[in-house]
C-alpha atoms as a PDB file:
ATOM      1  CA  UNK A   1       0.000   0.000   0.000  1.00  0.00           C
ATOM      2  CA  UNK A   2       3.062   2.409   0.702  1.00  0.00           C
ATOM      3  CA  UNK A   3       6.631   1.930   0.007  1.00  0.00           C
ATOM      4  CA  UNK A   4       9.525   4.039   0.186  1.00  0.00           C
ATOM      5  CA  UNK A   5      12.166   3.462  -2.456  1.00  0.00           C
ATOM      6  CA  UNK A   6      15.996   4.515  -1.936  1.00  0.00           C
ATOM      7  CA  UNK A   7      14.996   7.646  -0.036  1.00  0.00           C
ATOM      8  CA  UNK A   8      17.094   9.540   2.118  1.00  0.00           C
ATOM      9  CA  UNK A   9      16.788  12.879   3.484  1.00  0.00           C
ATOM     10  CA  UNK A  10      19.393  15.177   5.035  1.00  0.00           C
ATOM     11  CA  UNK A  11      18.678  18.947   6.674  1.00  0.00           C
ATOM     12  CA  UNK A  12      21.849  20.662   6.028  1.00  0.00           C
ATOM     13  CA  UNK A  13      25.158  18.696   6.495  1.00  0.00           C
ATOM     14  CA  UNK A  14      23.171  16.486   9.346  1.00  0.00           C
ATOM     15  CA  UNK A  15      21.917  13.023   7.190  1.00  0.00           C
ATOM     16  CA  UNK A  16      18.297  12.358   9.564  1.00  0.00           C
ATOM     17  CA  UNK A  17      17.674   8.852   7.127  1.00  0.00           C
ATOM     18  CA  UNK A  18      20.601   7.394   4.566  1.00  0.00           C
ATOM     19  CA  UNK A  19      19.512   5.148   1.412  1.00  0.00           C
ATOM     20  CA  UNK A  20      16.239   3.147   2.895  1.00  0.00           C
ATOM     21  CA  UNK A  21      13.481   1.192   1.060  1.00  0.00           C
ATOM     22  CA  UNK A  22      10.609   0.042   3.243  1.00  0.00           C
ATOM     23  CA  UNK A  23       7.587  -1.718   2.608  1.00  0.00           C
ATOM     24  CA  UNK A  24       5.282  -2.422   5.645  1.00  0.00           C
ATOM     25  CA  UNK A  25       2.739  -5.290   5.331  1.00  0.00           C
ATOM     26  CA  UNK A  26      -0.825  -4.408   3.861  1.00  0.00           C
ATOM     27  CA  UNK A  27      -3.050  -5.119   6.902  1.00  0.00           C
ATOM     28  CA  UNK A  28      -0.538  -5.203   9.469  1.00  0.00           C
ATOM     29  CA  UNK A  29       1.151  -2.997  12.257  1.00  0.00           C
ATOM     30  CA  UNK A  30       4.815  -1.933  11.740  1.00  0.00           C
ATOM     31  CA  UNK A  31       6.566  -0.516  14.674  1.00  0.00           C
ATOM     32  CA  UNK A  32       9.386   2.233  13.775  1.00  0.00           C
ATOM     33  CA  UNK A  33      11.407   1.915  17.136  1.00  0.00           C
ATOM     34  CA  UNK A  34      14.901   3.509  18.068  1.00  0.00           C
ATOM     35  CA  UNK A  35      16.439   6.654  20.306  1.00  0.00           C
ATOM     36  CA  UNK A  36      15.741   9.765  19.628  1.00  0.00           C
ATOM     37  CA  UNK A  37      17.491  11.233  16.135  1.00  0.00           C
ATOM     38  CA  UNK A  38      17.529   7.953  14.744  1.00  0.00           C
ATOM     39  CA  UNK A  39      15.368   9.093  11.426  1.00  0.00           C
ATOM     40  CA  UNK A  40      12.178   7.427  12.583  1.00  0.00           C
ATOM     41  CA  UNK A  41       9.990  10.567  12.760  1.00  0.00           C
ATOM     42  CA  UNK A  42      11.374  11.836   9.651  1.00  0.00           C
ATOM     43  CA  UNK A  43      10.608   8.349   7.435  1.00  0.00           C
ATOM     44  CA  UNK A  44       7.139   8.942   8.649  1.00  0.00           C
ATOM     45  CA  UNK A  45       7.157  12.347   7.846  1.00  0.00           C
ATOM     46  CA  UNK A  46       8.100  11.169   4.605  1.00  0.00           C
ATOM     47  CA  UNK A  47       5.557   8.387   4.035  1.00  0.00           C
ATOM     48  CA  UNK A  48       2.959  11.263   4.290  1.00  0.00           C
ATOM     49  CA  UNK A  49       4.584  13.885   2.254  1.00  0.00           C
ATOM     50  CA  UNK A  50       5.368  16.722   4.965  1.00  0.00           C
ATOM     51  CA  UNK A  51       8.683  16.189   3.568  1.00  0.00           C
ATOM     52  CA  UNK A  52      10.237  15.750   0.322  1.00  0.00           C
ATOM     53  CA  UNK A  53      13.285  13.058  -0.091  1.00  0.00           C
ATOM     54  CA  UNK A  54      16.392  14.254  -1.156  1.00  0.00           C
ATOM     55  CA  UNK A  55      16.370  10.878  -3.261  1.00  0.00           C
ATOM     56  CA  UNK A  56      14.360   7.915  -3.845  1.00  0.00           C
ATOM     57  CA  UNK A  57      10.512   7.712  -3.707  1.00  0.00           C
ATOM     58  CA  UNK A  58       7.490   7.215  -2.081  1.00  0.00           C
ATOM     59  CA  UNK A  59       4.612   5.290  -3.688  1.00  0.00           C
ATOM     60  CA  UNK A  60       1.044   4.813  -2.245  1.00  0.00           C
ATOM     61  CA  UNK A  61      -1.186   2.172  -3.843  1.00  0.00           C
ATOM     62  CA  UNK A  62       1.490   2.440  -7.011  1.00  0.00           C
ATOM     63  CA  UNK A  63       1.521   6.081  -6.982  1.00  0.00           C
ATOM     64  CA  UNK A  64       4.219   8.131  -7.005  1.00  0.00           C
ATOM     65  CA  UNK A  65       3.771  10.899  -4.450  1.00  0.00           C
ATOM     66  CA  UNK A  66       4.589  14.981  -5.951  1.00  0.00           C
ATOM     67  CA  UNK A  67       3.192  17.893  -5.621  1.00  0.00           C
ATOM     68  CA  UNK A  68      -0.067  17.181  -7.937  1.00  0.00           C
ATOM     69  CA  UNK A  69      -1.366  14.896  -6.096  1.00  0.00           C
ATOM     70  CA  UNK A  70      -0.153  15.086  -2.250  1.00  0.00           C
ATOM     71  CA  UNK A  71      -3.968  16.494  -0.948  1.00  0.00           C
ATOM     72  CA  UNK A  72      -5.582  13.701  -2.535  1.00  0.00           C
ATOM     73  CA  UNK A  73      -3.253  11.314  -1.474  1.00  0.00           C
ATOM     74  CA  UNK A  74      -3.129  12.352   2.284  1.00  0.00           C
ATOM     75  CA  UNK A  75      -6.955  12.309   2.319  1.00  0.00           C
ATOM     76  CA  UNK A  76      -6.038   8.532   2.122  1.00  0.00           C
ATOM     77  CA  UNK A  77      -3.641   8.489   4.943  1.00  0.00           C
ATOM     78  CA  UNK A  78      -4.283   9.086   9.022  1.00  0.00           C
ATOM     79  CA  UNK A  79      -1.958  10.849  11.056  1.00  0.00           C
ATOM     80  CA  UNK A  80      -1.536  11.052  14.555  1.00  0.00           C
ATOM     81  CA  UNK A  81       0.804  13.136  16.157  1.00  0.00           C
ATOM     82  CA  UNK A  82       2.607  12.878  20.004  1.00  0.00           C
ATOM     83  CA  UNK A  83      -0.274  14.749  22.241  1.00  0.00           C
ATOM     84  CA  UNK A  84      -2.626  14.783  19.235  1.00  0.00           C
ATOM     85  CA  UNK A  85      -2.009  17.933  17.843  1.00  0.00           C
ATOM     86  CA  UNK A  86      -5.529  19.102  17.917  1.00  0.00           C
ATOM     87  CA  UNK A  87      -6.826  22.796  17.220  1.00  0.00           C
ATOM     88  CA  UNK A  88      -7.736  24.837  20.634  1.00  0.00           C
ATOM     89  CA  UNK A  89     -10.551  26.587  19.224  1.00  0.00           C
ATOM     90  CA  UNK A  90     -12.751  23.790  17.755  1.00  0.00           C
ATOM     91  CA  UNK A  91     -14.512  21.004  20.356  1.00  0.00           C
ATOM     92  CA  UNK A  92     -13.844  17.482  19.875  1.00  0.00           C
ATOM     93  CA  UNK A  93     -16.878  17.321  17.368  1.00  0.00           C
ATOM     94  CA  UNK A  94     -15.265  19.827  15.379  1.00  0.00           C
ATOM     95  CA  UNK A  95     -11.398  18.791  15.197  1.00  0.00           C
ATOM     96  CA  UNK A  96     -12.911  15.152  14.262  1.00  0.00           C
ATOM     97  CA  UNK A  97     -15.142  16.192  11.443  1.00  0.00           C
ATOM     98  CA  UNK A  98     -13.006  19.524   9.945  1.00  0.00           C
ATOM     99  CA  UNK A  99     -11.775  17.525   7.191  1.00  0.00           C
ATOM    100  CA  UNK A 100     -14.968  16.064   6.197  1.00  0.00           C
ATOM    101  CA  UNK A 101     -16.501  19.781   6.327  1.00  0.00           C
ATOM    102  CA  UNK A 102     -13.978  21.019   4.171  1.00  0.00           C
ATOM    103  CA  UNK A 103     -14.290  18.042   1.835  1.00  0.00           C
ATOM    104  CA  UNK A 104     -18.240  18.633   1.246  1.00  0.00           C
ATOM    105  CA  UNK A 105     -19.114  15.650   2.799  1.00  0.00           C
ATOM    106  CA  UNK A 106     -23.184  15.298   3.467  1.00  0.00           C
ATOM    107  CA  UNK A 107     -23.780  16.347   7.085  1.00  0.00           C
ATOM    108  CA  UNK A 108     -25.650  13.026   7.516  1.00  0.00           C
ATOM    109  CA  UNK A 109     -22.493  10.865   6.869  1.00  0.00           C
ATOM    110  CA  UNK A 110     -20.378  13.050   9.242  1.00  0.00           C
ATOM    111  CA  UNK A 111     -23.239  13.063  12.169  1.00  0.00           C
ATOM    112  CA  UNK A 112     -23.186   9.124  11.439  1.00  0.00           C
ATOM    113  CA  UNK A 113     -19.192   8.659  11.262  1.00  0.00           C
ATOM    114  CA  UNK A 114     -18.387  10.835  14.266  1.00  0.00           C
ATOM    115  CA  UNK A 115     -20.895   8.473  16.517  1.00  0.00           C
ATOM    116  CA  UNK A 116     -19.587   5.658  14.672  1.00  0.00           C
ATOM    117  CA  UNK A 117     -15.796   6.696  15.404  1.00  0.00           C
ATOM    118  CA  UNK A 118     -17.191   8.037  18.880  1.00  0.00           C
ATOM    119  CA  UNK A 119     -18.044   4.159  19.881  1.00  0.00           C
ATOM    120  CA  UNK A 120     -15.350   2.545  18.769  1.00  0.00           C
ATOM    121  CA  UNK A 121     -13.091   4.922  20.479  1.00  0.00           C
ATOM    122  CA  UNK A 122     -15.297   4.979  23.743  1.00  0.00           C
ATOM    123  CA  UNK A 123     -15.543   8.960  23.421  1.00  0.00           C
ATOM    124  CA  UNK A 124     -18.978  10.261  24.904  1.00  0.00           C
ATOM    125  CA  UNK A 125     -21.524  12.825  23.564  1.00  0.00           C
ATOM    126  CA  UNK A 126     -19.918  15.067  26.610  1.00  0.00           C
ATOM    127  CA  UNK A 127     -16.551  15.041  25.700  1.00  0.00           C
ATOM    128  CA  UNK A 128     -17.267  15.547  21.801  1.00  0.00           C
ATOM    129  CA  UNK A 129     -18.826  18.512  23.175  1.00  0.00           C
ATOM    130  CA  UNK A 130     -15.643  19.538  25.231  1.00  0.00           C
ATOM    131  CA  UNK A 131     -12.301  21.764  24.108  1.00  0.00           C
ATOM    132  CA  UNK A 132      -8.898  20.365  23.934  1.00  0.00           C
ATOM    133  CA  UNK A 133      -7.812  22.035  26.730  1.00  0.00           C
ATOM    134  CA  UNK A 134     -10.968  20.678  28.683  1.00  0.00           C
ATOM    135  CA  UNK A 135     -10.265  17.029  27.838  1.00  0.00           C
ATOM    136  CA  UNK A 136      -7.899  14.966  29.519  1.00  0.00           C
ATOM    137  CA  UNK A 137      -4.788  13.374  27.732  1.00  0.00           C
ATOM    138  CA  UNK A 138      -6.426  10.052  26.766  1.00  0.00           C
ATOM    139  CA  UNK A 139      -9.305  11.806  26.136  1.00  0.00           C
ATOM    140  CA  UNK A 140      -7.486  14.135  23.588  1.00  0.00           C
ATOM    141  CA  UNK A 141      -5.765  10.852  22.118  1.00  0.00           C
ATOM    142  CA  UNK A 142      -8.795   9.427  21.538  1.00  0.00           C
ATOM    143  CA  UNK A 143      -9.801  12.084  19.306  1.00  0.00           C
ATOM    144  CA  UNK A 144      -7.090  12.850  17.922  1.00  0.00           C
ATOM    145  CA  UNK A 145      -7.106   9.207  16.182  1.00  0.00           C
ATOM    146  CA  UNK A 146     -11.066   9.791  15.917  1.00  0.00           C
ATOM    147  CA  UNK A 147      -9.699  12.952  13.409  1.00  0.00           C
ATOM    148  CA  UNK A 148      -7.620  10.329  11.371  1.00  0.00           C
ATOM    149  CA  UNK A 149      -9.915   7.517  10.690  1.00  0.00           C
ATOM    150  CA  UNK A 150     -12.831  10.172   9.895  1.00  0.00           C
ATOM    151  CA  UNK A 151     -11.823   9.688   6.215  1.00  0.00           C
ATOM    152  CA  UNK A 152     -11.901   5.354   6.746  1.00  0.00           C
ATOM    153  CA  UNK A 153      -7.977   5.588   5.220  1.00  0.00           C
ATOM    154  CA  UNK A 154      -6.050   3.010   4.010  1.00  0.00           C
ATOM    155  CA  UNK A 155      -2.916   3.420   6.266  1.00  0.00           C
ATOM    156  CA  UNK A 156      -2.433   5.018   9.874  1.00  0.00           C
ATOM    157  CA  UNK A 157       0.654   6.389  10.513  1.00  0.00           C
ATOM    158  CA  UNK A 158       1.246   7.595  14.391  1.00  0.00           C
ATOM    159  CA  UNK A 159       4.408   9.126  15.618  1.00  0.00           C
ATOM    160  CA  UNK A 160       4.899   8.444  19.564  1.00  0.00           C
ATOM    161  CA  UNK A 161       1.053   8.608  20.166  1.00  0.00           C
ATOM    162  CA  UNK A 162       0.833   7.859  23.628  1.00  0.00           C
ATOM    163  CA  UNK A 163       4.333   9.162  24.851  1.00  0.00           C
ATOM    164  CA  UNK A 164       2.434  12.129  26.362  1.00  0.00           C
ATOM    165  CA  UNK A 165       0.383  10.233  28.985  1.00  0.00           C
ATOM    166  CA  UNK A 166       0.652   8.655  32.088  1.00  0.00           C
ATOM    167  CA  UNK A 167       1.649   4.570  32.639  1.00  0.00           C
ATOM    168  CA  UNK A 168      -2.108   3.656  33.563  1.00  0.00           C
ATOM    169  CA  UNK A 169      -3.867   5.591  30.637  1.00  0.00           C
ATOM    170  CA  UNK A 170      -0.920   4.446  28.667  1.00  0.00           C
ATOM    171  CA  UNK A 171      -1.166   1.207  29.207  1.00  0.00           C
ATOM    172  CA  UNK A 172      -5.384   1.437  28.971  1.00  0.00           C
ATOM    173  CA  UNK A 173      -5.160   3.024  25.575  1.00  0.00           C
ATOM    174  CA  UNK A 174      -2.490   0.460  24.466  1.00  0.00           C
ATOM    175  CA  UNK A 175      -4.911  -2.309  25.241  1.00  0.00           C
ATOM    176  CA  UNK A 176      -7.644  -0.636  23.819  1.00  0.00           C
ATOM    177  CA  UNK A 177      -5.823   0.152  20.482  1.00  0.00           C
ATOM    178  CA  UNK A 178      -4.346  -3.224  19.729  1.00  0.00           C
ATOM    179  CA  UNK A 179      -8.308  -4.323  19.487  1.00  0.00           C
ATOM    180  CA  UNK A 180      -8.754  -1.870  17.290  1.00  0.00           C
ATOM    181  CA  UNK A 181      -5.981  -2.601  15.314  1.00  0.00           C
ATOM    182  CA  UNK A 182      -7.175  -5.902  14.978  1.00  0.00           C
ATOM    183  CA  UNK A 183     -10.947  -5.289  13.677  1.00  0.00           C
ATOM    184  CA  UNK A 184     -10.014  -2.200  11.433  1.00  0.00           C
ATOM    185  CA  UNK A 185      -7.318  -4.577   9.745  1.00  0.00           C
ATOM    186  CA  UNK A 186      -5.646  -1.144   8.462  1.00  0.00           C
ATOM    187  CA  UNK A 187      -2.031  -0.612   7.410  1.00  0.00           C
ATOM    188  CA  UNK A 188      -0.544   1.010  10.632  1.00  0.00           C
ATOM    189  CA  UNK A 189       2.874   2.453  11.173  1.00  0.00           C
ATOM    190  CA  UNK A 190       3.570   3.643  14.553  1.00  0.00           C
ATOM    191  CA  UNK A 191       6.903   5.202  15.867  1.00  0.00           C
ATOM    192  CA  UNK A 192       7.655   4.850  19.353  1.00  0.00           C
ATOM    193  CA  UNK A 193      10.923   4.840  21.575  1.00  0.00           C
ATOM    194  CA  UNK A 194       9.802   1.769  23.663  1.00  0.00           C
ATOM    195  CA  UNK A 195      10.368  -1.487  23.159  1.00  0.00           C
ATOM    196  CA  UNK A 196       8.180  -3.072  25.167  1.00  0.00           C
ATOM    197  CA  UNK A 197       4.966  -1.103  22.805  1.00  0.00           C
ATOM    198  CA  UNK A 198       7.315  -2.009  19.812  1.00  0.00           C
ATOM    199  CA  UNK A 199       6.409  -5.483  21.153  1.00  0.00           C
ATOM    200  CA  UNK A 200       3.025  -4.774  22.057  1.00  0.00           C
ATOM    201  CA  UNK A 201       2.011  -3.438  18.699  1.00  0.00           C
ATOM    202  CA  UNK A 202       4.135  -4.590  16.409  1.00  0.00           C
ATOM    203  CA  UNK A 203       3.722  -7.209  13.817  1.00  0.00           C
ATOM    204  CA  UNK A 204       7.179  -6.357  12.851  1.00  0.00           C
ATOM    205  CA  UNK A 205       9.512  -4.236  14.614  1.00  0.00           C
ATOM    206  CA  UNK A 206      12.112  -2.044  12.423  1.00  0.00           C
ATOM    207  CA  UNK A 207      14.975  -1.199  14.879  1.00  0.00           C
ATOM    208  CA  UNK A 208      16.590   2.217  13.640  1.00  0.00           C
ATOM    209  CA  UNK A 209      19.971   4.112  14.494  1.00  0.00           C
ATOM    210  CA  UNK A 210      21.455   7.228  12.611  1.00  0.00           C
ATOM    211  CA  UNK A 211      18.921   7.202   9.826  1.00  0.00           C
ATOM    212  CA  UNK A 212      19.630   3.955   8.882  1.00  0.00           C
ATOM    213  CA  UNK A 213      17.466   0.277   9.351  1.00  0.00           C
ATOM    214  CA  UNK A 214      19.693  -1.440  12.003  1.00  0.00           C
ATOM    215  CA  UNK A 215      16.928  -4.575  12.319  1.00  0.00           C
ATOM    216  CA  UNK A 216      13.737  -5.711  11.386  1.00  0.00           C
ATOM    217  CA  UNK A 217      11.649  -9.047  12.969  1.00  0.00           C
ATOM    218  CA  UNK A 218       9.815  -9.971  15.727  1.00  0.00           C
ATOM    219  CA  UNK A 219      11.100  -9.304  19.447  1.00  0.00           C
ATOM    220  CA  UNK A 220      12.528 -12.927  19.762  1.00  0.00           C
ATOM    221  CA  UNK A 221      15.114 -11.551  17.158  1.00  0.00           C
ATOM    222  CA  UNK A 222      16.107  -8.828  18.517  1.00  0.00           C
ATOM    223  CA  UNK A 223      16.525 -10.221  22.447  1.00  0.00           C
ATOM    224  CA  UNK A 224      17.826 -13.930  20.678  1.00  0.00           C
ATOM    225  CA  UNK A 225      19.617 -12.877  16.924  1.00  0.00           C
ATOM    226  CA  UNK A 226      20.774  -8.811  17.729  1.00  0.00           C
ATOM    227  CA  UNK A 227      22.121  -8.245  13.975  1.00  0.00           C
ATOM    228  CA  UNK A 228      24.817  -5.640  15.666  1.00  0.00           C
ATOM    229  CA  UNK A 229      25.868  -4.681  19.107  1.00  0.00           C
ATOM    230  CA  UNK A 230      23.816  -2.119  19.352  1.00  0.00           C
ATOM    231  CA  UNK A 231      20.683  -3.888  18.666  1.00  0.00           C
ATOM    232  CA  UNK A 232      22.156  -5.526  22.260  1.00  0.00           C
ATOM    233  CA  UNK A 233      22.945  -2.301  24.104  1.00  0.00           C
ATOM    234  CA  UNK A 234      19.250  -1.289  23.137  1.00  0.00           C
ATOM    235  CA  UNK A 235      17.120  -3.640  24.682  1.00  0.00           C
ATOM    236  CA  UNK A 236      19.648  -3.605  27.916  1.00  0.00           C
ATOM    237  CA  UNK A 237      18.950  -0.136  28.374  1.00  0.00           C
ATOM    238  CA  UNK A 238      15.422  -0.677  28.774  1.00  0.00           C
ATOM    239  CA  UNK A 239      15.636  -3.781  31.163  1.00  0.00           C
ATOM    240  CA  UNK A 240      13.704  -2.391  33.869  1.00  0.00           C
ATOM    241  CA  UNK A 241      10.861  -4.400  31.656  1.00  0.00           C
ATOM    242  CA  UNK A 242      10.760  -7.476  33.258  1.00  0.00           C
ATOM    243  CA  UNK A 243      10.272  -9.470  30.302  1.00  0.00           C
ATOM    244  CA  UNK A 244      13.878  -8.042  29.026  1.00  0.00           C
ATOM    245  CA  UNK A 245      15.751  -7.969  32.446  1.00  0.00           C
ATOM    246  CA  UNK A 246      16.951 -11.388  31.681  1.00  0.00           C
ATOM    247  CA  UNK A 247      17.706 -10.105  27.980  1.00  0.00           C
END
């Protein structure tokens, strides 16, 4: 469904992703994991076109993406940002449907896909009601990835969605998402810094360091076949999970 191919993207003299072609699973959940600065914001940034590669391409459902048709090809793609990234001055309601509105859509459809999206997200008529700033941070998450399925896309992309909230919400919106996952049976590409969500989430987990794939497989790879020591020196540092103390 999307593919990047060869593309790399510096800022300056700093390289944020060398040479990389990528091609998550139709259907599945990839999980872009790695420090901070590794490139794994950026290839997302990339796979929706908020960035241009330097070289290389990126292809959705076999087309190329440029600047003719990026708006039609983003109406095709979610996106959810860290903290959700919604706008102060509209109410839940409103930051869900704004796309739709702009898009023409018939008012019936939105009224039924926002109370659709509202149930499957567990978001009452109160809080659809509510601001941003009145909602609290699972709330806002909630909506946030209300706002990206309002179009019913073919791929969700999410950069460090839940990295914003608290370990109980966290973990409660973690749960909750996997099921949806499951049922929507959408392409999803999710960046986190965790690998113990990388292995919650992930169908596949893409390990990344200084813009470049380091390793991609399931967790038993990376804590049993580390392609390189740092694949190693990762999981260690985050062995205060006590599945990978032992790691």
């Amino acid at each position: 469904m999307i593919a990047l191919d060869n593309v790399s993207k510096s800022f300056g003299a700093r390289q944020a992703l060398a040479s990389t072609s990528l091609a998550p699973a139709p259907g599945r959940t990839t999980v872009l994991l790695g420090p901070s600065g590794c490139g794994k914001s950026t290839l997302l940034r990339l796979m929706v076109g908020l960035i241009a590669p330097d070289t290389g391409r990126v292809v959705f459902d076999g087309i190329e993406l440029a600047a003719a048709n990026l708006n039609e090809i983003r109406h095709r793609i979610g996106y959810v940002i860290q903290e959700g990234g919604l706008f102060p001055h509209l109410d839940a309601r409103g930051n869900v449907a704004l796309l739709a509105r702009y898009l023409r859509r018939d008012k019936e459809w939105i009224d039924s896909r926002v109370s659709e999206l509202s149930a499957l997200m567990h978001i009452s008529a109160d809080a659809l009601g509510r601001y941003p700033g009145q909602l609290s941070g699972g709330e806002r998450q909630r909506v946030a990835l209300m706002r990206a399925l309002m179009l019913d896309p073919q791929v969700l992309l999410m950069d460090e969605p839940l990295a914003a909230l608290d370990a109980m919400t966290r973990s409660g919106l973690q749960t909750e998402l996997k099921q949806i996952f499951a049922r929507l049976a959408k392409t999803v590409v999710l960046v986190t810094h965790d690998l113990h969500e990388a292995a919650w989430f992930g169908d596949e987990i893409i390990l990344m360091r200084d813009g470049r794939i380091v390793q991609r497989g399931s967790l038993d790879d990376l804590l049993a076949r580390p392609a390189e020591p740092f694949v190693t020196e990762f999981v260690h540092a985050q062995r205060a999970d006590p599945r990978l103390a032992a790691a």
